[in-house]
Protein backbone atom coordinates (compact mmCIF):
# COMPACT_ATOMS: atom_id res chain seq x y z
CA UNK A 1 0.00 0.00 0.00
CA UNK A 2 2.59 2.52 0.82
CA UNK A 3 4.60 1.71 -2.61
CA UNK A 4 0.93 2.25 -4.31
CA UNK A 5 1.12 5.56 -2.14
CA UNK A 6 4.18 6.62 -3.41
CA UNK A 7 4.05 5.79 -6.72
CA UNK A 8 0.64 7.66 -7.18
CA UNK A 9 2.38 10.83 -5.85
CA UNK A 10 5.49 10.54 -8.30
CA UNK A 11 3.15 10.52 -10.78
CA UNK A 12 1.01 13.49 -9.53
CA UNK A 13 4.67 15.52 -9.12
CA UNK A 14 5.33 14.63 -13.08
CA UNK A 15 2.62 15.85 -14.35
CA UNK A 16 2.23 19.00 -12.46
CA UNK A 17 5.84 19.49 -13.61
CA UNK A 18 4.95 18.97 -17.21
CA UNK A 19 1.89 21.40 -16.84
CA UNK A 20 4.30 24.17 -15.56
CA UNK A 21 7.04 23.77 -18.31
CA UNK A 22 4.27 23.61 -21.48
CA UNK A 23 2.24 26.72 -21.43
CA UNK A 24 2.45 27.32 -24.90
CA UNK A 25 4.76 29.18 -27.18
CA UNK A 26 5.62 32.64 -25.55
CA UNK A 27 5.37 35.58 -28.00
CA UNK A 28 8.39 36.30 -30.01
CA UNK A 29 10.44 39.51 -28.43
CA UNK A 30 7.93 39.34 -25.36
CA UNK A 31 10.55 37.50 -23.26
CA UNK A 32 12.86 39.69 -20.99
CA UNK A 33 10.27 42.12 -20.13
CA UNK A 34 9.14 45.01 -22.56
CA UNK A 35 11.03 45.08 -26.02
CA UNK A 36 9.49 48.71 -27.01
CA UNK A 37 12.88 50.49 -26.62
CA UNK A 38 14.73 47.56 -29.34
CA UNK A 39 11.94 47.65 -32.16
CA UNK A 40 10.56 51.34 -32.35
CA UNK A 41 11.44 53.53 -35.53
CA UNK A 42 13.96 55.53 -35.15
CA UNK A 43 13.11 59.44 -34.28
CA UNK A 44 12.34 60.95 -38.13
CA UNK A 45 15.02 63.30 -39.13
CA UNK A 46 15.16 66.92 -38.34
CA UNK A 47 13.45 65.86 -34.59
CA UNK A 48 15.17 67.24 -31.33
CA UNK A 49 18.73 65.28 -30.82
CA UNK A 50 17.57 62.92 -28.00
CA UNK A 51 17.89 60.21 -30.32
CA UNK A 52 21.18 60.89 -30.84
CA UNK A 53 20.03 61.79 -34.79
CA UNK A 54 21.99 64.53 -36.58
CA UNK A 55 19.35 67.57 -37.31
CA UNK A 56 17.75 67.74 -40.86
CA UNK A 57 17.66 72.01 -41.29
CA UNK A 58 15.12 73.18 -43.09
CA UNK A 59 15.38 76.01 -45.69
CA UNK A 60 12.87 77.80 -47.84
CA UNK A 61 14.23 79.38 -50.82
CA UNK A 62 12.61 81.92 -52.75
CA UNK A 63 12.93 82.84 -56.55
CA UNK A 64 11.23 86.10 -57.15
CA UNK A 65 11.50 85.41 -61.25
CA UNK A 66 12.53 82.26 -63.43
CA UNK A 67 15.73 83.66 -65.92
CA UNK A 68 19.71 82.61 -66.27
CA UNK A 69 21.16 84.64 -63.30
CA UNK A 70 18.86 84.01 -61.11
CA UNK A 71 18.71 80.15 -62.24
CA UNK A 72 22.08 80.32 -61.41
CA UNK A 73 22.30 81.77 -58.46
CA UNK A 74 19.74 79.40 -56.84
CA UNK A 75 21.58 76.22 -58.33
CA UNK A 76 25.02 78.57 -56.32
CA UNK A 77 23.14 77.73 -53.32
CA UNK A 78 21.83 74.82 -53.44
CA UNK A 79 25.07 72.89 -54.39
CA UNK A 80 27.23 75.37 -51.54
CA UNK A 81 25.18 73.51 -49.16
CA UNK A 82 25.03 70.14 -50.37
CA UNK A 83 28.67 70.04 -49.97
CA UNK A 84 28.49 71.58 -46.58
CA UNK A 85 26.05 69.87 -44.89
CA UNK A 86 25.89 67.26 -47.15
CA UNK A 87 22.11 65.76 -49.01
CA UNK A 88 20.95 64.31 -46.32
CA UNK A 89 21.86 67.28 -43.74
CA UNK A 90 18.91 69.26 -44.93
CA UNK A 91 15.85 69.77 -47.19
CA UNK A 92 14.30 72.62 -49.16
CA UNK A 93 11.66 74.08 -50.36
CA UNK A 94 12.13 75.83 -53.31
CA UNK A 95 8.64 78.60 -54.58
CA UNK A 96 8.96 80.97 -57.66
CA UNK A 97 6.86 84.20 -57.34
CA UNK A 98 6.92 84.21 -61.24
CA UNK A 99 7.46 88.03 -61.34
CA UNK A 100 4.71 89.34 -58.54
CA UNK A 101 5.61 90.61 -55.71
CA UNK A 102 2.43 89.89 -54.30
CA UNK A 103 3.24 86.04 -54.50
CA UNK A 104 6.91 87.11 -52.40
CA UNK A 105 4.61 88.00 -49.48
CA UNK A 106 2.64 84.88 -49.66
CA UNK A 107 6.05 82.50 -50.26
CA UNK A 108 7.02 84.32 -47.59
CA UNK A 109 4.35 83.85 -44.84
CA UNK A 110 4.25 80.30 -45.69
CA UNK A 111 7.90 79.94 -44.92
CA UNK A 112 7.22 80.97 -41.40
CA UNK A 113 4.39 79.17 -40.81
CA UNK A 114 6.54 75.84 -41.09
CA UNK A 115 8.98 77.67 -39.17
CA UNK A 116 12.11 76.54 -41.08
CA UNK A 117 15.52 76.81 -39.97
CA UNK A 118 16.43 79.66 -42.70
CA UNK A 119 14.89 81.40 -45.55
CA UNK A 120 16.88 82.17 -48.95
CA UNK A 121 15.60 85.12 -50.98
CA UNK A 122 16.79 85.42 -54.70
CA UNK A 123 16.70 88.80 -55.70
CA UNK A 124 14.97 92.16 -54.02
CA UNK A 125 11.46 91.78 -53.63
CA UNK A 126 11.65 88.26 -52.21
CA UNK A 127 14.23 89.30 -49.49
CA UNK A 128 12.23 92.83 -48.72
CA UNK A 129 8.87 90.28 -48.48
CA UNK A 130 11.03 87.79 -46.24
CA UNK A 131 11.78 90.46 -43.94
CA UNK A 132 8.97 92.14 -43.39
CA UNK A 133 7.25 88.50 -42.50
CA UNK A 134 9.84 87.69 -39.90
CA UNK A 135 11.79 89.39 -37.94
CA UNK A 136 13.30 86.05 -36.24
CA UNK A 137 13.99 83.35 -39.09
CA UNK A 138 17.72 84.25 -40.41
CA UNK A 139 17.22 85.62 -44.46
CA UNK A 140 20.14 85.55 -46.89
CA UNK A 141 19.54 87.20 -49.69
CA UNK A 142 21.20 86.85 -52.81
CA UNK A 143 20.87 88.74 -56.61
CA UNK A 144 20.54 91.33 -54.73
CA UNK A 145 22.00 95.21 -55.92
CA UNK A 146 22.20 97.36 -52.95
CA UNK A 147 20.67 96.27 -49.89
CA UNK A 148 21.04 100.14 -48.04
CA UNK A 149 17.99 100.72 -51.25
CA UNK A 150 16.34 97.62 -50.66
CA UNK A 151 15.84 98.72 -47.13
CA UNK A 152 15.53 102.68 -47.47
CA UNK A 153 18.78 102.96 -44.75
CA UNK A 154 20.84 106.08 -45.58
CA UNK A 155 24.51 105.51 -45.59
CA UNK A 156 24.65 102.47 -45.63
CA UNK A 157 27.64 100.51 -44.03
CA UNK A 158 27.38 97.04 -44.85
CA UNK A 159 25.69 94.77 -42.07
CA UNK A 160 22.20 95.44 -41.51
CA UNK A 161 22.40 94.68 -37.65
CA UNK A 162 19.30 92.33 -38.27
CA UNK A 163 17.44 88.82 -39.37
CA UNK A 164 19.07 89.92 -43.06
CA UNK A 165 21.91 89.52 -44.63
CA UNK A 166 23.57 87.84 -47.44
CA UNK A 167 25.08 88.77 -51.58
CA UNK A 168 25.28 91.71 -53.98
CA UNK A 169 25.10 91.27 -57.64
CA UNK A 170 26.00 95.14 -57.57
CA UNK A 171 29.23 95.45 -60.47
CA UNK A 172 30.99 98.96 -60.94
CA UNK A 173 28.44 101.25 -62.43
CA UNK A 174 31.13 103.71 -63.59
CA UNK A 175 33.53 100.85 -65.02
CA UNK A 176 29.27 99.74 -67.47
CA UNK A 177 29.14 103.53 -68.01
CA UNK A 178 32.84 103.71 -69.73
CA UNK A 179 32.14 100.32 -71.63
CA UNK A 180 29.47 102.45 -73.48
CA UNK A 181 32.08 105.41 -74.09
CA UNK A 182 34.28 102.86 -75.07
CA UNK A 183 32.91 101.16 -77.80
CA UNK A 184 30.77 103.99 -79.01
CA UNK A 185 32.56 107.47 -78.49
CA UNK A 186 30.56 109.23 -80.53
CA UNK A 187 27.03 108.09 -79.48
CA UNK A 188 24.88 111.44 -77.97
CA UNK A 189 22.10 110.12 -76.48
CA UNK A 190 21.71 106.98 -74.20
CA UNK A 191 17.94 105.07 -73.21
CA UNK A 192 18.53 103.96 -70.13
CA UNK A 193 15.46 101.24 -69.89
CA UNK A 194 14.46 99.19 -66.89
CA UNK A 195 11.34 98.06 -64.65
CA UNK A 196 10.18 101.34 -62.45
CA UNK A 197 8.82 98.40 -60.10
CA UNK A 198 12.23 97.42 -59.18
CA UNK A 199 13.72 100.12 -56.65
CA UNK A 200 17.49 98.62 -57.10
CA UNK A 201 16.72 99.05 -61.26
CA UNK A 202 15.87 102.90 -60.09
CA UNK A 203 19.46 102.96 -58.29
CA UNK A 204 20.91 101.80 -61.16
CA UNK A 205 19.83 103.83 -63.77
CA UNK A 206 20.26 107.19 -61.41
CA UNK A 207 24.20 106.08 -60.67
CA UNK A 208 24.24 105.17 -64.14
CA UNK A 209 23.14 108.41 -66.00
CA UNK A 210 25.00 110.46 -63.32
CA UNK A 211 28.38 109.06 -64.87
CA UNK A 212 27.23 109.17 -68.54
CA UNK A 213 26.16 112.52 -68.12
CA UNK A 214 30.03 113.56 -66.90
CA UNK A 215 31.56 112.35 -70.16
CA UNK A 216 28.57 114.62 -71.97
CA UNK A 217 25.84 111.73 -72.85
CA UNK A 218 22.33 113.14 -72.93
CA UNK A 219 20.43 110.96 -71.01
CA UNK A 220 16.63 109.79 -70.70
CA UNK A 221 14.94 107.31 -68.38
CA UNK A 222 12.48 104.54 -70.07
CA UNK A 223 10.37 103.04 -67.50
CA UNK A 224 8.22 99.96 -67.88
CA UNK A 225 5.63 98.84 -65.27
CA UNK A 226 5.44 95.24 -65.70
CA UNK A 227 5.99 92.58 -68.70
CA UNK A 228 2.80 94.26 -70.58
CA UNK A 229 4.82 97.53 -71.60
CA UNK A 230 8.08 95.98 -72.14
CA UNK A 231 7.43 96.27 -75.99
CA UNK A 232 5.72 100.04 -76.53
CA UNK A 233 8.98 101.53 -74.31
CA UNK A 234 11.78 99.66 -75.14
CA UNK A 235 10.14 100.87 -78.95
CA UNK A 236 10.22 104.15 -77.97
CA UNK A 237 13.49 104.22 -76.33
CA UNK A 238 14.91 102.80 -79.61
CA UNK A 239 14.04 105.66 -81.65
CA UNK A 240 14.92 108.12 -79.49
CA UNK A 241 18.44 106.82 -78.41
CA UNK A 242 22.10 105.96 -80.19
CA UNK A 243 22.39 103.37 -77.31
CA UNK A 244 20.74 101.66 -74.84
CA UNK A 245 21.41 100.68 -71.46
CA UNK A 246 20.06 97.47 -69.30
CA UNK A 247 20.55 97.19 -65.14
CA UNK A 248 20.26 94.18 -63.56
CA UNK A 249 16.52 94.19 -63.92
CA UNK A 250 14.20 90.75 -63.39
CA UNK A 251 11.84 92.13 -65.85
CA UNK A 252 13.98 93.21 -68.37
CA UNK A 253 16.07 89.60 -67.99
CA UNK A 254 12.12 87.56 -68.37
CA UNK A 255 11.36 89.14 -71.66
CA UNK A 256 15.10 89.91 -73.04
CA UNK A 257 13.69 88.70 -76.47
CA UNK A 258 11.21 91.12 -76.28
CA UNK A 259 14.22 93.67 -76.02
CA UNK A 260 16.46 92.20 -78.96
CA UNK A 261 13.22 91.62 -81.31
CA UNK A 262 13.07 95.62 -81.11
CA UNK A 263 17.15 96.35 -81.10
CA UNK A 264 18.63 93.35 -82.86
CA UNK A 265 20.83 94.75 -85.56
CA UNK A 266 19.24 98.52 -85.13
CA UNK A 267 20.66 99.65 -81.75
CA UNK A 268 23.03 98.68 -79.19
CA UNK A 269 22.21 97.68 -75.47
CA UNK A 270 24.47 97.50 -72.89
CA UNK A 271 23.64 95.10 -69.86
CA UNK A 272 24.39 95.07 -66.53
CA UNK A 273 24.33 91.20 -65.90
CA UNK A 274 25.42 88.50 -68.77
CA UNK A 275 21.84 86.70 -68.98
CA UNK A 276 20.37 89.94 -70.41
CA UNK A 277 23.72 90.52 -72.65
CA UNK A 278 23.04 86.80 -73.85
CA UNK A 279 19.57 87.49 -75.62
CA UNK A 280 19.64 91.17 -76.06
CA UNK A 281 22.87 92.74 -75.34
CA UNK A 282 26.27 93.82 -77.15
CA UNK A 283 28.56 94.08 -74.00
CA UNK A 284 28.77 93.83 -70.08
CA UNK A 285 30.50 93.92 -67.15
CA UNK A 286 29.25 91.29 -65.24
CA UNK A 287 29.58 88.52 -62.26
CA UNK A 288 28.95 84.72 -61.69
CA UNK A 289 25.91 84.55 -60.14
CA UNK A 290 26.51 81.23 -59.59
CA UNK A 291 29.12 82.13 -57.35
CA UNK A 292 27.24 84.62 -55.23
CA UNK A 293 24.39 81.88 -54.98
CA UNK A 294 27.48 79.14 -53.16
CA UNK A 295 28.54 81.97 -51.34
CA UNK A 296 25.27 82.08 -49.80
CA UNK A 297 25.16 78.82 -49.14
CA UNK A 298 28.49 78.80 -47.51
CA UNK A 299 26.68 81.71 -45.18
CA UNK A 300 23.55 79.60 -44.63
CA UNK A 301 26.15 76.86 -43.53
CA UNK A 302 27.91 79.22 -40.38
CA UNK A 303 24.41 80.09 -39.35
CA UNK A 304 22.85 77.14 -39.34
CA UNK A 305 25.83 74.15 -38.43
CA UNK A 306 28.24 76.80 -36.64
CA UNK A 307 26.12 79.28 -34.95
CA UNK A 308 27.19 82.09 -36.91
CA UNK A 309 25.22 85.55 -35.92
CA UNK A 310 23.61 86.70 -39.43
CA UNK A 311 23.00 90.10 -37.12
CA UNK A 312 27.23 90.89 -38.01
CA UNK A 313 27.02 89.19 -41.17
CA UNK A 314 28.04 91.69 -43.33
CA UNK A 315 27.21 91.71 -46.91
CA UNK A 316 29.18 90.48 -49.32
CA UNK A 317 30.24 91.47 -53.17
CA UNK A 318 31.23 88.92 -55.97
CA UNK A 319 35.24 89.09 -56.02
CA UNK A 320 35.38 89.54 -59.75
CA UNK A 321 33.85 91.47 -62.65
CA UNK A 322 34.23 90.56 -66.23
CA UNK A 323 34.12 92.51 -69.57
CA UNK A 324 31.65 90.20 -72.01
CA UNK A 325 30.64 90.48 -75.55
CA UNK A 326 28.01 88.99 -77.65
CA UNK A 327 29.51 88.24 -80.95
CA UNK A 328 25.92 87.79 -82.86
CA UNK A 329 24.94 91.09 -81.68
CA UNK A 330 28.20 92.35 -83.01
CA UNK A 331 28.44 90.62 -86.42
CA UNK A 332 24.35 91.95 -86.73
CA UNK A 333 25.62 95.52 -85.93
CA UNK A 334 29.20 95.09 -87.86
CA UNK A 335 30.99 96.14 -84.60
CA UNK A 336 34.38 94.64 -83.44
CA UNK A 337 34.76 94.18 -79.50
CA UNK A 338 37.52 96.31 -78.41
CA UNK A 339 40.64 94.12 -76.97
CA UNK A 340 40.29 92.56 -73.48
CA UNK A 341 36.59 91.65 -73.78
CA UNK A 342 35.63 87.52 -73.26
CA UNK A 343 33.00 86.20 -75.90
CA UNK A 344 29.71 84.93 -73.91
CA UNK A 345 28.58 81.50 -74.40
């Protein structure tokens, strides 16, 4: 009886021990407590660093026109900080105003609404529309003539002492002004035609005519409002004027074939930038604004990776100016560049 006993409780031991051990399968990754920490996603890019994650910046860029220099000057940027921060260091949003100014103000707003990291303006009215939507978010402007203009400040001295800073695309006005006296010393009357809309244009044009005036031009100012007039007073410039002179105006560079349908192999027109010279224009002294767009960039990248205060920033000029030519608007108007200019294209 007692080895009936025991046996029965052996067997009672067994198979409560079998019962503990067989439970089922456990859940894969549920043993060891929670694994939560091991399997989440990793924090998305651009999120605060407690992931250990390098920041993403984010930069809105705006374009106040589609044409060459601007083009270029965008592309400047663009690849300046690609190589500083690298493609995967930060993302952009790139708008085009297409020519209104209106549409700068809306870019603009937008821009701070997603509160990016830093906003690049291409060309006046998309760095004065930047600036008056933020006065926080740092704005590097590029394309841009004279920012004292831009920004109504009287003697200017360089550095804003705000939000803004960034490029000029300003070249010598006197050196353009000589280029005209140069190849055409006996010229008495000069158009000088640009975009009324455009207060660096204005700047232009005044500096301008002040230095063709001195070597005894006559001057007169042709002023279109917008793309729609382009055509009735670049005509009436034309046959008024020996020569004709071009700032580094966004409107005047979107409808430069508008321009050379009127002048091309009548009259001469002397640019301030190469893009115009390219479709309309006989000579300039001009820039890369390629290389004021990467300069910008290189600026974006002390703000935003080196803590850089855009508040000293001063701004900065393109380091060299060349003499250009366009030799089909020569051969059409059987004029020889004078020695030390480079052919465009």
């Amino acid at each position: 009886m007692k080895k009936k006993l025991l046996a029965l409780v052996l067997t009672l031991a067994m198979a409560l021990s079998l019962a503990a051990c067989g439970g089922g399968d456990a859940p894969a990754g549920s043993e060891g407590g929670d694994a939560s920490a091991e399997t989440q996603e990793p924090a998305a890019s651009g999120s605060s660093d407690t992931s250990g994650e390098k920041k993403v910046f984010e930069v809105g860029i705006s374009q106040f026109v589609t044409h060459d220099a601007l083009d270029a000057a965008t592309q400047g940027f663009i690849d300046a900080m690609n190589d500083k921060l690298g493609e995967d260091g930060w993302k952009y949003d790139l708008q085009n105003a297409a020519n209104d100014p209106a549409n700068c103000s809306t870019i603009a707003n937008s821009f701070v609404s997603k509160n990016v990291d830093l906003i690049m303006a291409n060309a006046t009215p998309a760095v004065q529309a930047a600036a008056t939507a933020t006065g926080d978010i740092p704005i590097l402007g590029t394309s841009v003539t004279e920012y004292g203009v831009a920004f109504n400040i009287e003697n200017f001295s360089g550095t804003l002492g705000t939000n803004v800073s960034g490029t000029s695309d300003l070249a010598p006005l006197d050196q353009q002004a000589e280029m005209i006296k140069e190849w055409y010393p006996d010229a008495k009357t000069v158009g000088l035609l640009y975009c009324s809309n455009e207060a660096n244009s204005q700047y232009q044009v005044d500096t301008v005519q002040g230095f063709l005036e001195g070597m005894g031009f006559t001057c007169t100012q042709y002023a279109f409002t917008d793309s729609n007039d382009v055509a009735a007073v670049c005509q009436t410039a034309a046959d008024a004027s020996d020569v004709l002179y071009v700032p580094t105006d966004n409107t005047a560079a979107s409808n430069k074939s508008v321009i050379d349908n009127i002048c091309h192999g009548n009259i001469p027109v002397f640019c301030g930038e190469e893009g115009i010279c390219a479709g309309c224009g006989v000579a300039t002294l001009s820039i890369s604004y390629y290389d004021i767009g990467y300069r910008t960039g290189e600026m974006a990248a002390q703000i935003l990776t080196e803590g850089a205060d855009i508040s000293t920033m001063p701004i900065e000029y393109a380091p060299e100016f060349v003499k250009k030519y366009n030799p089909t608007l020569c051969e059409a108007l059987n004029v020889t560049a004078p020695e030390g200019y480079e052919a465009i294209g």
